[in-house]
C-alpha atoms as a PDB file:
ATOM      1  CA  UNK A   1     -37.673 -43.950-100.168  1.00  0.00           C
ATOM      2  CA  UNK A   2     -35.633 -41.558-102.177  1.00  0.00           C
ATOM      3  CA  UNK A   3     -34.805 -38.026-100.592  1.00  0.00           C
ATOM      4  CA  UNK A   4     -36.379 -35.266-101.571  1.00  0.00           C
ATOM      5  CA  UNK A   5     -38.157 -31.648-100.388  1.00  0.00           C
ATOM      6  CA  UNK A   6     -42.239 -31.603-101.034  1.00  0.00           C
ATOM      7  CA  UNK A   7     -43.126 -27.960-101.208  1.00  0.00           C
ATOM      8  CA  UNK A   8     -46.204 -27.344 -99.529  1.00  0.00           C
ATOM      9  CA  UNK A   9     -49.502 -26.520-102.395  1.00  0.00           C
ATOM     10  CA  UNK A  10     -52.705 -27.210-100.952  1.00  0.00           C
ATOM     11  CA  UNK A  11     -55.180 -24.161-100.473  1.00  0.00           C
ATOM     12  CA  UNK A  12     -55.787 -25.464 -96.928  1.00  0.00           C
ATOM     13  CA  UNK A  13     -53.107 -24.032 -93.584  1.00  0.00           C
ATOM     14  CA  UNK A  14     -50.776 -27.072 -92.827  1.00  0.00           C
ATOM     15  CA  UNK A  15     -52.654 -27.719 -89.485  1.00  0.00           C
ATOM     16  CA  UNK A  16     -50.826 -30.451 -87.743  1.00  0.00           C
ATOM     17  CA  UNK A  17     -53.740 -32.945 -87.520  1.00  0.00           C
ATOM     18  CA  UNK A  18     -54.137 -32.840 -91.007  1.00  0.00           C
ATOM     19  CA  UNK A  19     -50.258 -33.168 -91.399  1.00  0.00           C
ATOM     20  CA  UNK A  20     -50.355 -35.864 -89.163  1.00  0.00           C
ATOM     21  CA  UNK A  21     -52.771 -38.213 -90.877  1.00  0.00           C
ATOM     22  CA  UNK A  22     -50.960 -37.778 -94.158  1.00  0.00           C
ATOM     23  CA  UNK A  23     -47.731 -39.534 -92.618  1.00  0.00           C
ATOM     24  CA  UNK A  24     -50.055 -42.259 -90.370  1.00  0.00           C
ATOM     25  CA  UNK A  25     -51.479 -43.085 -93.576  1.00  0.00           C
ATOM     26  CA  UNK A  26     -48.391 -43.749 -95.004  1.00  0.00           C
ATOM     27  CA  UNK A  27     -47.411 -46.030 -92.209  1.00  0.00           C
ATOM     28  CA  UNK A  28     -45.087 -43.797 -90.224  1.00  0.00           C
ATOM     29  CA  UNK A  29     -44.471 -43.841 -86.359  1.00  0.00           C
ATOM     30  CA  UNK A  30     -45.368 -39.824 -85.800  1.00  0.00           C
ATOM     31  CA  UNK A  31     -43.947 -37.415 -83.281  1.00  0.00           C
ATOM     32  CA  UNK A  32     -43.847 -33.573 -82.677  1.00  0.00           C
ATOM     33  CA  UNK A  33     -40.638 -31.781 -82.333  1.00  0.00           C
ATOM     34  CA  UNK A  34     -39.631 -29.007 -81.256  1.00  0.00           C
ATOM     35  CA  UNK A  35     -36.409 -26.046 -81.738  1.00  0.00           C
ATOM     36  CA  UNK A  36     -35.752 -23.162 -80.387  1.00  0.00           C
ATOM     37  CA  UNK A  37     -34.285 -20.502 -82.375  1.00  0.00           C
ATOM     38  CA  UNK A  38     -31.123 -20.927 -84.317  1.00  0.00           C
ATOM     39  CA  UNK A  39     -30.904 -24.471 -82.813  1.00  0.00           C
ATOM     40  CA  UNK A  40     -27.807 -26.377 -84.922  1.00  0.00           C
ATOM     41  CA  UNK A  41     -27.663 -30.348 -85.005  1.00  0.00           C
ATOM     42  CA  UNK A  42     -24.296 -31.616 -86.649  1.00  0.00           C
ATOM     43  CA  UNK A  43     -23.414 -34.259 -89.061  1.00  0.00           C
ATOM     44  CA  UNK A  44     -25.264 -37.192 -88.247  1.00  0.00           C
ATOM     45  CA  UNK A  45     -27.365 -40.498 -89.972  1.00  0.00           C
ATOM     46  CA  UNK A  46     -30.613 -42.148 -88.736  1.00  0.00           C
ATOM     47  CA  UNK A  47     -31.174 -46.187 -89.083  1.00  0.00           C
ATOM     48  CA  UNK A  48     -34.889 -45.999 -90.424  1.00  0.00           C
ATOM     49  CA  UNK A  49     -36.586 -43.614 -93.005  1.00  0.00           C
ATOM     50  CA  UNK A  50     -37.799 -40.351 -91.961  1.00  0.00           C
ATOM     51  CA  UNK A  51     -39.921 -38.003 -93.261  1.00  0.00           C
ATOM     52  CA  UNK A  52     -40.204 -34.052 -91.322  1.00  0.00           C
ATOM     53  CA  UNK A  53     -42.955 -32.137 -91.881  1.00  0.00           C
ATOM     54  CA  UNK A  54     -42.996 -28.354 -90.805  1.00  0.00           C
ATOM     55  CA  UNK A  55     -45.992 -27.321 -89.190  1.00  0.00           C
ATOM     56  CA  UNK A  56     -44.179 -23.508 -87.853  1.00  0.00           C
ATOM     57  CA  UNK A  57     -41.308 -21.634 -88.086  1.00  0.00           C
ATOM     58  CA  UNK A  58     -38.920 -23.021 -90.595  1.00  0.00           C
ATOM     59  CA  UNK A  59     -35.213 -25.704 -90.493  1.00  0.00           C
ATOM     60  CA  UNK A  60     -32.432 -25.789 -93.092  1.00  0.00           C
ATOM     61  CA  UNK A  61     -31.215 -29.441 -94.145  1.00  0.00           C
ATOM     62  CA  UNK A  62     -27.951 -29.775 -95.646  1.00  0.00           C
ATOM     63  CA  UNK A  63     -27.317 -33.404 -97.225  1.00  0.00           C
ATOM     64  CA  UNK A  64     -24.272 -33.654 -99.493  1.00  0.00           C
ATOM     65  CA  UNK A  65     -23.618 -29.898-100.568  1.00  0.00           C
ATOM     66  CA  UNK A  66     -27.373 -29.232-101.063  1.00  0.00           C
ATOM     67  CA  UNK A  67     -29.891 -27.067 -99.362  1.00  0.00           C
ATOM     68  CA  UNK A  68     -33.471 -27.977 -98.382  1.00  0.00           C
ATOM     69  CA  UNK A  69     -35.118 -24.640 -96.675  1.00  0.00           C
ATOM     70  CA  UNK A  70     -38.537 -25.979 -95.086  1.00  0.00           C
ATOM     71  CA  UNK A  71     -41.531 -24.049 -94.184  1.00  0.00           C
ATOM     72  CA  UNK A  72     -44.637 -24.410 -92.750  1.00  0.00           C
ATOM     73  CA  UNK A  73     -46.585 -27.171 -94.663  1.00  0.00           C
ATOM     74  CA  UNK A  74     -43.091 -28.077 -96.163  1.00  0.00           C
ATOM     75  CA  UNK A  75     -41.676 -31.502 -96.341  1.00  0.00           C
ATOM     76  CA  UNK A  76     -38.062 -33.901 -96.361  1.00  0.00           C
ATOM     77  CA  UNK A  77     -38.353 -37.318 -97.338  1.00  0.00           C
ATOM     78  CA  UNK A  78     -35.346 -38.681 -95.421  1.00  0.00           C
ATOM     79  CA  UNK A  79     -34.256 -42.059 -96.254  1.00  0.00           C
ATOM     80  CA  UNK A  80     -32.214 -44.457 -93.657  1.00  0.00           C
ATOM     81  CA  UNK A  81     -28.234 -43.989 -93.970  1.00  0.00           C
ATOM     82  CA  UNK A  82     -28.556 -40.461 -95.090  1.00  0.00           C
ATOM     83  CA  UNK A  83     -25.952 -38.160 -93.809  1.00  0.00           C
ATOM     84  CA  UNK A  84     -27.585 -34.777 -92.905  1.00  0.00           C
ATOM     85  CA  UNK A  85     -27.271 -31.434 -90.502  1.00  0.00           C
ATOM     86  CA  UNK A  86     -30.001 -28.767 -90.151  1.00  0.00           C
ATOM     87  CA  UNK A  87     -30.081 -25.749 -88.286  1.00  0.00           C
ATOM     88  CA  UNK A  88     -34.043 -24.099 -87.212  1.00  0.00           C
ATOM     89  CA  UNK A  89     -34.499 -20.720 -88.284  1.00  0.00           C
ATOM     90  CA  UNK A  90     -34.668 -17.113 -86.011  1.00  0.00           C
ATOM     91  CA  UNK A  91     -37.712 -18.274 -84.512  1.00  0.00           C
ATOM     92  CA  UNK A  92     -37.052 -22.142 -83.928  1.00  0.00           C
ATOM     93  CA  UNK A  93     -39.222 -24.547 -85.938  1.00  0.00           C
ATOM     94  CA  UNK A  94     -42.137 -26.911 -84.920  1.00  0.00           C
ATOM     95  CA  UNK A  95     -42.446 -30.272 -87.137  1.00  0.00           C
ATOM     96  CA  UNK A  96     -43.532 -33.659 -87.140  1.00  0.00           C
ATOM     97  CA  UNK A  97     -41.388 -36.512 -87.751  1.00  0.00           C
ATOM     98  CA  UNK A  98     -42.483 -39.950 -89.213  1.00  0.00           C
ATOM     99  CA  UNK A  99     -40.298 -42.687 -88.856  1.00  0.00           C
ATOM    100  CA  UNK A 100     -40.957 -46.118 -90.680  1.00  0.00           C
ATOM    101  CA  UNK A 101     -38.415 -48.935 -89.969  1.00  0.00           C
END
C-alpha cells in the first residue's frame, strides 16, 4: 500500500454502509470512529495498513511536511510504519477505519 488521499467523485452521498463495503471488500478489519471538535492526536505510527474514510465532518493528516484535508466521502490510504498526526475539524469528524495486517 502506498499513501495517498482519494478524493471523493461518485454522484452518490458517502453513506457509511456503502463506505463500508468498499473497504470489507478490500479485505480490511472496519471500525467507526469518532472526534469531537478540534480533537489533536500527536506524532505517532501504526503496525498494519490503514485506510480512513470520512463519512462527516472533516480531519487534517500531516505525514512528512504534507497536508491531506479529508471530507466527507474522502479517503487516506495509510500504510504500516507511517509517521502521521491529524487534528478533526470545528465540528469533530466521523470516519471509518480499515485495518489489514
Amino acid at each position: 500500500m502506498e499513501l495517498g488521499c482519494i478524493p471523493w467523485n461518485d454522484p452518490r452521498e458517502p453513506g457509511e454502509s456503502i463506505l463500508r463495503a468498499r473497504l470489507e471488500d478490500e479485505g480490511f478489519e472496519v471500525h467507526v470512529w469518532r472526534d469531537p471538535a478540534d480533537r489533536i492526536y500527536s506524532e505517532h505510527s501504526h503496525d498494519c495498513d490503514k485506510s480512513l474514510w470520512v463519512v462527516r465532518g472533516q480531519i487534517v493528516f500531516q505525514v512528512s511536511g504534507r497536508e491531506f484535508p479529508l471530507g466527507p466521502g474522502d479517503r487516506l490510504l495509510l500504510p504500516a510504519g507511517v509517521t502521521h498526526r491529524a487534528r478533526a475539524g470545528p465540528d469533530g469528524a466521523r470516519y471509518l477505519i480499515g485495518q489489514r495486517r
